[in-house]
PDB file of N, CA and C in Angstrom:
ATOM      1  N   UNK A   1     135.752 100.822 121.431  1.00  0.00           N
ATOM      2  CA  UNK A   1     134.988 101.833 120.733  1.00  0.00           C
ATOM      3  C   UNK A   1     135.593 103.202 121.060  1.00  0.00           C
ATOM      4  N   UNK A   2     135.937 103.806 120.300  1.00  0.00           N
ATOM      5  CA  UNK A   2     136.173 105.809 120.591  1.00  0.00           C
ATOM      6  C   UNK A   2     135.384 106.472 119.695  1.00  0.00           C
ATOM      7  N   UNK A   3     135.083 107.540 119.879  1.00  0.00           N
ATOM      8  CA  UNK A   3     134.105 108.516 119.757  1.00  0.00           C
ATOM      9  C   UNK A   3     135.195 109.857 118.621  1.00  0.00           C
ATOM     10  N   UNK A   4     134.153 109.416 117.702  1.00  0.00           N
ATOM     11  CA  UNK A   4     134.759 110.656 116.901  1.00  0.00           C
ATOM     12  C   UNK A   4     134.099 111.693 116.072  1.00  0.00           C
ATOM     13  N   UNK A   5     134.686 113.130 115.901  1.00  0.00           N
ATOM     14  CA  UNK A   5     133.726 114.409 115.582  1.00  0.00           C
ATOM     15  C   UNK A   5     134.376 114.940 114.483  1.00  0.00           C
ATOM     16  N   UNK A   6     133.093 114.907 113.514  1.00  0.00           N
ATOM     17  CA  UNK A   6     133.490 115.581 112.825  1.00  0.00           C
ATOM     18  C   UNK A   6     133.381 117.186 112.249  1.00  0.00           C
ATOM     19  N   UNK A   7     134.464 117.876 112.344  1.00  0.00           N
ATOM     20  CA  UNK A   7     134.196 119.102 113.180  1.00  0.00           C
ATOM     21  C   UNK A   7     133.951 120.148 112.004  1.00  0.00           C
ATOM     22  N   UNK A   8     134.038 119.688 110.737  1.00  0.00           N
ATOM     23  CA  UNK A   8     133.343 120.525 109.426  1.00  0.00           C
ATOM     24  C   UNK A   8     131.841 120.535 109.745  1.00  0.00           C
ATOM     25  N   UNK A   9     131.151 119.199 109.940  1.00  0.00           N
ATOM     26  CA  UNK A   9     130.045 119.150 110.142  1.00  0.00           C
ATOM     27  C   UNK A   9     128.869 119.580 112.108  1.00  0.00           C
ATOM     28  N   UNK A  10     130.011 119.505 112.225  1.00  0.00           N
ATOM     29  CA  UNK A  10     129.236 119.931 114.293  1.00  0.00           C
ATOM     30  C   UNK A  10     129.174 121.747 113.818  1.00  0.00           C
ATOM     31  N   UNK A  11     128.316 122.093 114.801  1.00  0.00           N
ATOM     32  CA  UNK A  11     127.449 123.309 114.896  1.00  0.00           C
ATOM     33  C   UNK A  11     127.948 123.518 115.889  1.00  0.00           C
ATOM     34  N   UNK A  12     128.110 122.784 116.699  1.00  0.00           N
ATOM     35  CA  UNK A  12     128.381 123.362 118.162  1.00  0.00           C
ATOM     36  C   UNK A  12     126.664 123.463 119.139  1.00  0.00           C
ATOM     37  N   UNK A  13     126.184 122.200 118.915  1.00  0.00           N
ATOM     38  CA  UNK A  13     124.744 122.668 119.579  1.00  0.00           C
ATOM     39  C   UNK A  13     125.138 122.091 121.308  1.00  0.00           C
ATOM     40  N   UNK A  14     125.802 121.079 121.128  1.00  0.00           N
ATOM     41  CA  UNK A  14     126.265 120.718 122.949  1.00  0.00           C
ATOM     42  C   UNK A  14     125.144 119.672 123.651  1.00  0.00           C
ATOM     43  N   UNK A  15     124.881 118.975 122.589  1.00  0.00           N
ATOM     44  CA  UNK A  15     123.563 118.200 123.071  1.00  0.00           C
ATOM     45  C   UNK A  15     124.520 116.547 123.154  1.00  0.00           C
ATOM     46  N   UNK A  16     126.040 116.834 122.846  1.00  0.00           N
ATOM     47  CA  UNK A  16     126.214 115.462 123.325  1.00  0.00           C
ATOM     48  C   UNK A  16     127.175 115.455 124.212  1.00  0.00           C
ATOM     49  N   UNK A  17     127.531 116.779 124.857  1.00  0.00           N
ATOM     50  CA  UNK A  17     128.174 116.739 125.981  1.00  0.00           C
ATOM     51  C   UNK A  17     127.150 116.913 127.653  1.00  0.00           C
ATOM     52  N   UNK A  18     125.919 117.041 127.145  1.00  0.00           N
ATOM     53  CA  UNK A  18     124.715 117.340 127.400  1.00  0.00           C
ATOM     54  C   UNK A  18     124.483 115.317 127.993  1.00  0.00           C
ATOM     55  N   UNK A  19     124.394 114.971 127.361  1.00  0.00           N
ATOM     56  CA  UNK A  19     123.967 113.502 127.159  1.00  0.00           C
ATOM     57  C   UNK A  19     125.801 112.178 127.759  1.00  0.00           C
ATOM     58  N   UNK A  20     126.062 112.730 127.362  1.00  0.00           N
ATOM     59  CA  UNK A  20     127.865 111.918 127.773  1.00  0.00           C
ATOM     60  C   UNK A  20     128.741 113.011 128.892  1.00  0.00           C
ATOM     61  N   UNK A  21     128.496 113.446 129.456  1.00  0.00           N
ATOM     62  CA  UNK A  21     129.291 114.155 130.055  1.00  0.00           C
ATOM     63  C   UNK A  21     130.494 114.330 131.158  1.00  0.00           C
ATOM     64  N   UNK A  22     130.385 112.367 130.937  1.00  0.00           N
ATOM     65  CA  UNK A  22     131.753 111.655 131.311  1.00  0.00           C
ATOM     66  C   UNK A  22     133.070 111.754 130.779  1.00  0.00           C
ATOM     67  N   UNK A  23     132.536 111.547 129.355  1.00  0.00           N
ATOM     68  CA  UNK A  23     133.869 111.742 128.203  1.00  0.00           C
ATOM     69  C   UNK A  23     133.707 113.396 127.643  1.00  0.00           C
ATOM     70  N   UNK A  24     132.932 113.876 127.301  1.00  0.00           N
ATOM     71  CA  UNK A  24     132.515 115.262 126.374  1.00  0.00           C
ATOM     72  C   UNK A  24     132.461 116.596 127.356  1.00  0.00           C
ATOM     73  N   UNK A  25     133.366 117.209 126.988  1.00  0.00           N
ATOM     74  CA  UNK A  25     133.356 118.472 127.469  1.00  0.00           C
ATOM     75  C   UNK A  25     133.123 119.635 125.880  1.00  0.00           C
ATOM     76  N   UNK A  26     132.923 120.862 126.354  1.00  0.00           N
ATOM     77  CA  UNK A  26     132.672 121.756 125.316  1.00  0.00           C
ATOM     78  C   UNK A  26     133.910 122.930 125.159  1.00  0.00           C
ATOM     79  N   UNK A  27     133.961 123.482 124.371  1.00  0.00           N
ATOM     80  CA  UNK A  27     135.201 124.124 124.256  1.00  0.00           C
ATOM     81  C   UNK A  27     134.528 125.642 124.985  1.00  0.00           C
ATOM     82  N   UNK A  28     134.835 126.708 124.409  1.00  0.00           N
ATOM     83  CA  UNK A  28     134.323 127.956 124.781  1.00  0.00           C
ATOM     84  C   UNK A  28     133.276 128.460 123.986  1.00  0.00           C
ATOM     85  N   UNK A  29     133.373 128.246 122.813  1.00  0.00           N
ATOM     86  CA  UNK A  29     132.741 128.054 121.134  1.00  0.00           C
ATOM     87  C   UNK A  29     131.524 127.213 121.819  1.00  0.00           C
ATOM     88  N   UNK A  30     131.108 126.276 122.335  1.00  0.00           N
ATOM     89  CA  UNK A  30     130.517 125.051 122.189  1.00  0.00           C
ATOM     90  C   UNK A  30     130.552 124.022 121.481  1.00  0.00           C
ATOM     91  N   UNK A  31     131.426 123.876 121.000  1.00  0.00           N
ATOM     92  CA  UNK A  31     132.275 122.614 120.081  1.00  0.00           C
ATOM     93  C   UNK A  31     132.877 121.403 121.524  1.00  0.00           C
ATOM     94  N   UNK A  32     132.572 120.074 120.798  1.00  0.00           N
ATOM     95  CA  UNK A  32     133.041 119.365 121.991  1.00  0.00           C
ATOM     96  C   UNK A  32     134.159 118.893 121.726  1.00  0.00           C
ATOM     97  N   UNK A  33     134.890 118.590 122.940  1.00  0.00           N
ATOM     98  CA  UNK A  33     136.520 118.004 122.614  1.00  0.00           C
ATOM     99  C   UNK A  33     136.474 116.976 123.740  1.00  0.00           C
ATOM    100  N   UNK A  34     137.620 116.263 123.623  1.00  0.00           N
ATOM    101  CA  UNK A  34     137.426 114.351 124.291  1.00  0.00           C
ATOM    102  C   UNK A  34     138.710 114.037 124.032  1.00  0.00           C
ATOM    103  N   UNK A  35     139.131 113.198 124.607  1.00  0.00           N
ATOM    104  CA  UNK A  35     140.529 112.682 124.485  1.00  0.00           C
ATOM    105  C   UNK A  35     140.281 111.627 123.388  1.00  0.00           C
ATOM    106  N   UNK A  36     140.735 110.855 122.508  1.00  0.00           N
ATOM    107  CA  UNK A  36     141.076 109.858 122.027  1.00  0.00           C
ATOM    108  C   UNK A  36     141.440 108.977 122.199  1.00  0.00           C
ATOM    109  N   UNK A  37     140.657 108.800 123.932  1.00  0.00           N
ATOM    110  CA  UNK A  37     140.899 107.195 124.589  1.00  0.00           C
ATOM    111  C   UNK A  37     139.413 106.431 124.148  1.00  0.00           C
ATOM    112  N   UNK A  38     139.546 105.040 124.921  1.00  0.00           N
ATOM    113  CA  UNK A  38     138.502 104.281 124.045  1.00  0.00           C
ATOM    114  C   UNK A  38     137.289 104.765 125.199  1.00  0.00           C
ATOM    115  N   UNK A  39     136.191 104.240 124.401  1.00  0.00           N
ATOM    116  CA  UNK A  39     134.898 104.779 125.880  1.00  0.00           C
ATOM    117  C   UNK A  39     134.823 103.770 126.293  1.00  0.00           C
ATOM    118  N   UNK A  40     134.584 103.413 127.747  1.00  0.00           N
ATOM    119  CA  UNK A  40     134.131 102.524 129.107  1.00  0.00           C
ATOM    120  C   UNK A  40     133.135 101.912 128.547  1.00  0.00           C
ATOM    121  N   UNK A  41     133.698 100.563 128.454  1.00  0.00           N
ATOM    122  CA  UNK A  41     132.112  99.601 128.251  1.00  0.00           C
ATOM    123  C   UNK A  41     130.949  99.599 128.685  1.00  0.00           C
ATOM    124  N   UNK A  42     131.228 100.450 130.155  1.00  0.00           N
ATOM    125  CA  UNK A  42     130.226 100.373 130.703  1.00  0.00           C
ATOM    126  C   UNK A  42     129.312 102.113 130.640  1.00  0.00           C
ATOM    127  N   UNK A  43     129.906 102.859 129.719  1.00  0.00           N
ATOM    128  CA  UNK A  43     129.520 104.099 128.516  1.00  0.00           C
ATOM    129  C   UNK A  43     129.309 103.904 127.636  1.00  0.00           C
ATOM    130  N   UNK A  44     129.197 102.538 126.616  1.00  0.00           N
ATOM    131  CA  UNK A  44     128.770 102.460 125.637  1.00  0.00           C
ATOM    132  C   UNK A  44     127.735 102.779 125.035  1.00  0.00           C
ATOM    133  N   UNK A  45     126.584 102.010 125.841  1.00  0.00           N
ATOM    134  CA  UNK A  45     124.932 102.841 125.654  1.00  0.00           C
ATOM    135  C   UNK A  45     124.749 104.199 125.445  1.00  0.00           C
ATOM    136  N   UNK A  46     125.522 104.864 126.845  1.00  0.00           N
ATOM    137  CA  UNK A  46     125.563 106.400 126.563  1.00  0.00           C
ATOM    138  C   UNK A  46     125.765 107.024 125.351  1.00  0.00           C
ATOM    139  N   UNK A  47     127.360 106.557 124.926  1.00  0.00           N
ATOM    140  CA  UNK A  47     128.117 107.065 123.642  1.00  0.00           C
ATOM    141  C   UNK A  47     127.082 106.747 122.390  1.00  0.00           C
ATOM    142  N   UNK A  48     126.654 106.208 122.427  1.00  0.00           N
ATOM    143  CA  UNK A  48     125.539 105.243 121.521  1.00  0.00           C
ATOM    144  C   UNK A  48     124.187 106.561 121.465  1.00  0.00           C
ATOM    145  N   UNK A  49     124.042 106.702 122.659  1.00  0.00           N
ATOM    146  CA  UNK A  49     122.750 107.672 122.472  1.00  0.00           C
ATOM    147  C   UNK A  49     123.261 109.286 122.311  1.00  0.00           C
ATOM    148  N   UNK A  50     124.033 109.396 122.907  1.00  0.00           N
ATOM    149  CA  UNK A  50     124.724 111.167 122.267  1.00  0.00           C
ATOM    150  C   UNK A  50     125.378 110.942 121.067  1.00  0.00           C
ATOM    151  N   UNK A  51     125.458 109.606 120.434  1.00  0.00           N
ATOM    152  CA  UNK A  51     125.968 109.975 118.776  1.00  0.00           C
ATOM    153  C   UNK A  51     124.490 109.609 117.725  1.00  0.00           C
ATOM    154  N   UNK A  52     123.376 109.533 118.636  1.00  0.00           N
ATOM    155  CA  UNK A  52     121.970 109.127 117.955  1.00  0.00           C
ATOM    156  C   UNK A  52     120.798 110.362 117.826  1.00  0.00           C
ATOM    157  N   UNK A  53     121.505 111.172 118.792  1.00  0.00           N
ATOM    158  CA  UNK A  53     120.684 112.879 119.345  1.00  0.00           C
ATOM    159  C   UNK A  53     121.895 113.884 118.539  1.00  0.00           C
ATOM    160  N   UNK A  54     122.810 113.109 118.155  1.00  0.00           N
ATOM    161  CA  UNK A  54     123.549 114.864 117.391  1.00  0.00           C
ATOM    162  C   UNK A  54     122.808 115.046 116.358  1.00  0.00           C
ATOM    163  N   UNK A  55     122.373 116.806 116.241  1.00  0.00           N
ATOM    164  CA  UNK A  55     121.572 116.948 115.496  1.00  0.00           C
ATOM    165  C   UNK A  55     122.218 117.305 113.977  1.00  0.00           C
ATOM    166  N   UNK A  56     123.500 116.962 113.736  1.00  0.00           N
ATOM    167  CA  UNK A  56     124.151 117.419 112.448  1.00  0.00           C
ATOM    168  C   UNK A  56     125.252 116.131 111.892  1.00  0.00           C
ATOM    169  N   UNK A  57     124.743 115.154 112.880  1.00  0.00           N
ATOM    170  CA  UNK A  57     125.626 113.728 112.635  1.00  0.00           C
ATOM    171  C   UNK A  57     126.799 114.183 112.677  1.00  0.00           C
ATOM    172  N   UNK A  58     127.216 114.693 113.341  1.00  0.00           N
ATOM    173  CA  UNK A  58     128.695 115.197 113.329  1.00  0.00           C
ATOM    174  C   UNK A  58     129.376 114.164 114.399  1.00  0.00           C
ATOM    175  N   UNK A  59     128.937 113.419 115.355  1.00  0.00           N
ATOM    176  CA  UNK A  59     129.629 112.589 116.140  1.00  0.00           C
ATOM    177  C   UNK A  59     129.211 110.690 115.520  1.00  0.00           C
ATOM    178  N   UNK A  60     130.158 110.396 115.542  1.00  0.00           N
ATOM    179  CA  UNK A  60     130.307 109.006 115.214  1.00  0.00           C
ATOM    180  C   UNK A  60     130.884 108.275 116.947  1.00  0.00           C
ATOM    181  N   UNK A  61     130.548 106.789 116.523  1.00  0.00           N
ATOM    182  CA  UNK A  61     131.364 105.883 117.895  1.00  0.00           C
ATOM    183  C   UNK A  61     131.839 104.214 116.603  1.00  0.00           C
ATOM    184  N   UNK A  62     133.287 104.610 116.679  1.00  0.00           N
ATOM    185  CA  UNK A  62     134.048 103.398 115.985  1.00  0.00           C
ATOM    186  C   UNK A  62     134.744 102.706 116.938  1.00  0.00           C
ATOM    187  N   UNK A  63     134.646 101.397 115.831  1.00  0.00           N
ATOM    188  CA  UNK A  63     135.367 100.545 116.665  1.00  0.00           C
ATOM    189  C   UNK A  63     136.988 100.462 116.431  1.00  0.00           C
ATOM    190  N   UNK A  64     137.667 101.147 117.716  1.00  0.00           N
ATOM    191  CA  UNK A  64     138.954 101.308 117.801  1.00  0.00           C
ATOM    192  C   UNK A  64     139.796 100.195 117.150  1.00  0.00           C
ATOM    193  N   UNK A  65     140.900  99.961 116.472  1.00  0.00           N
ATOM    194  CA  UNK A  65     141.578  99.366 116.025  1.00  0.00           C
ATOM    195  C   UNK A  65     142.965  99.446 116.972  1.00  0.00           C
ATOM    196  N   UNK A  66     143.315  98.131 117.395  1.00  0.00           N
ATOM    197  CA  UNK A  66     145.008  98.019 117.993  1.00  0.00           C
ATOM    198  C   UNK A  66     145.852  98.798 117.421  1.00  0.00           C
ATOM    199  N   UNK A  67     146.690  99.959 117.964  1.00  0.00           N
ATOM    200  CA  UNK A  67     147.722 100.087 117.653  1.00  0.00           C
ATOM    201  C   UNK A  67     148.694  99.787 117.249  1.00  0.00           C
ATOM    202  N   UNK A  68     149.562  99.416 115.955  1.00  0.00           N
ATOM    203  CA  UNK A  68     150.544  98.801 115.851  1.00  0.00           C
ATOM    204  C   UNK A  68     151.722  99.628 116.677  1.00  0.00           C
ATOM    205  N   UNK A  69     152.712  98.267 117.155  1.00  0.00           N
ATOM    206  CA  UNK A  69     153.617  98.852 117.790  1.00  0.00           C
ATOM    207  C   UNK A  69     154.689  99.492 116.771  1.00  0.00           C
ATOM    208  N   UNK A  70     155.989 100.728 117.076  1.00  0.00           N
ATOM    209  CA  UNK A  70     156.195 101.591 116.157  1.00  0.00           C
ATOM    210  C   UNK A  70     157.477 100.993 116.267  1.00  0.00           C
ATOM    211  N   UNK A  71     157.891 100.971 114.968  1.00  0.00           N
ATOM    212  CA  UNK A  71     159.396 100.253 114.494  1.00  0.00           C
ATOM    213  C   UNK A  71     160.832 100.647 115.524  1.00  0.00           C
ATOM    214  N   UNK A  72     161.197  99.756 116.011  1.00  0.00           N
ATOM    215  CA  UNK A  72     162.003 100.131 117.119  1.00  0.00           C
ATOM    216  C   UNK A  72     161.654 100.071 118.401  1.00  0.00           C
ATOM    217  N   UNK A  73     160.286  99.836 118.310  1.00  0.00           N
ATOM    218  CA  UNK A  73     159.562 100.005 120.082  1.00  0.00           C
ATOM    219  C   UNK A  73     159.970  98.444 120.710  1.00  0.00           C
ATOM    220  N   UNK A  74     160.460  98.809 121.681  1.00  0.00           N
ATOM    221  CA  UNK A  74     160.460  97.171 122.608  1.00  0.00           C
ATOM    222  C   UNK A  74     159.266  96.664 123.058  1.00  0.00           C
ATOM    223  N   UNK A  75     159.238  95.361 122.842  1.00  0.00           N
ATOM    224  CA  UNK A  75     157.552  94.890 123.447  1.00  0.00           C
ATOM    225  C   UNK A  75     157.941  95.134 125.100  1.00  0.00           C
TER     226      UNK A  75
END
């Protein structure tokens, strides 16, 4: 699962770095930023409830898809 924002729609209210504050940090703005690693299974619930309290649906939690490896890459 990774966590994704969509940043036309976020306000910047900080209620899910508020709630996740393992993965979610806030910028200076109050906009949140996160790496684009997957969330800890054992953060799922969390991620689950700070993408259920954003108040502008601006945060989603998908289910990550495998990377394909890139043409030329050695396994």
């Amino acid at each position: 699962m990774r966590l994704r924002v969509n940043p036309i729609t976020c306000e910047g209210h900080g209620l899910c770095a508020e709630l996740l504050p393992e993965l979610i940090q806030l910028d200076d703005w109050g906009y949140p930023i996160f790496d684009d690693a997957e969330v800890p299974r054992q953060l799922e619930a969390h991620a689950r409830r700070a993408v259920a309290a954003c108040p502008t649906l601006a945060l989603a939690l998908e289910r990550g898809a495998v990377a394909a490896p890139k043409p030329g890459a050695r396994k």
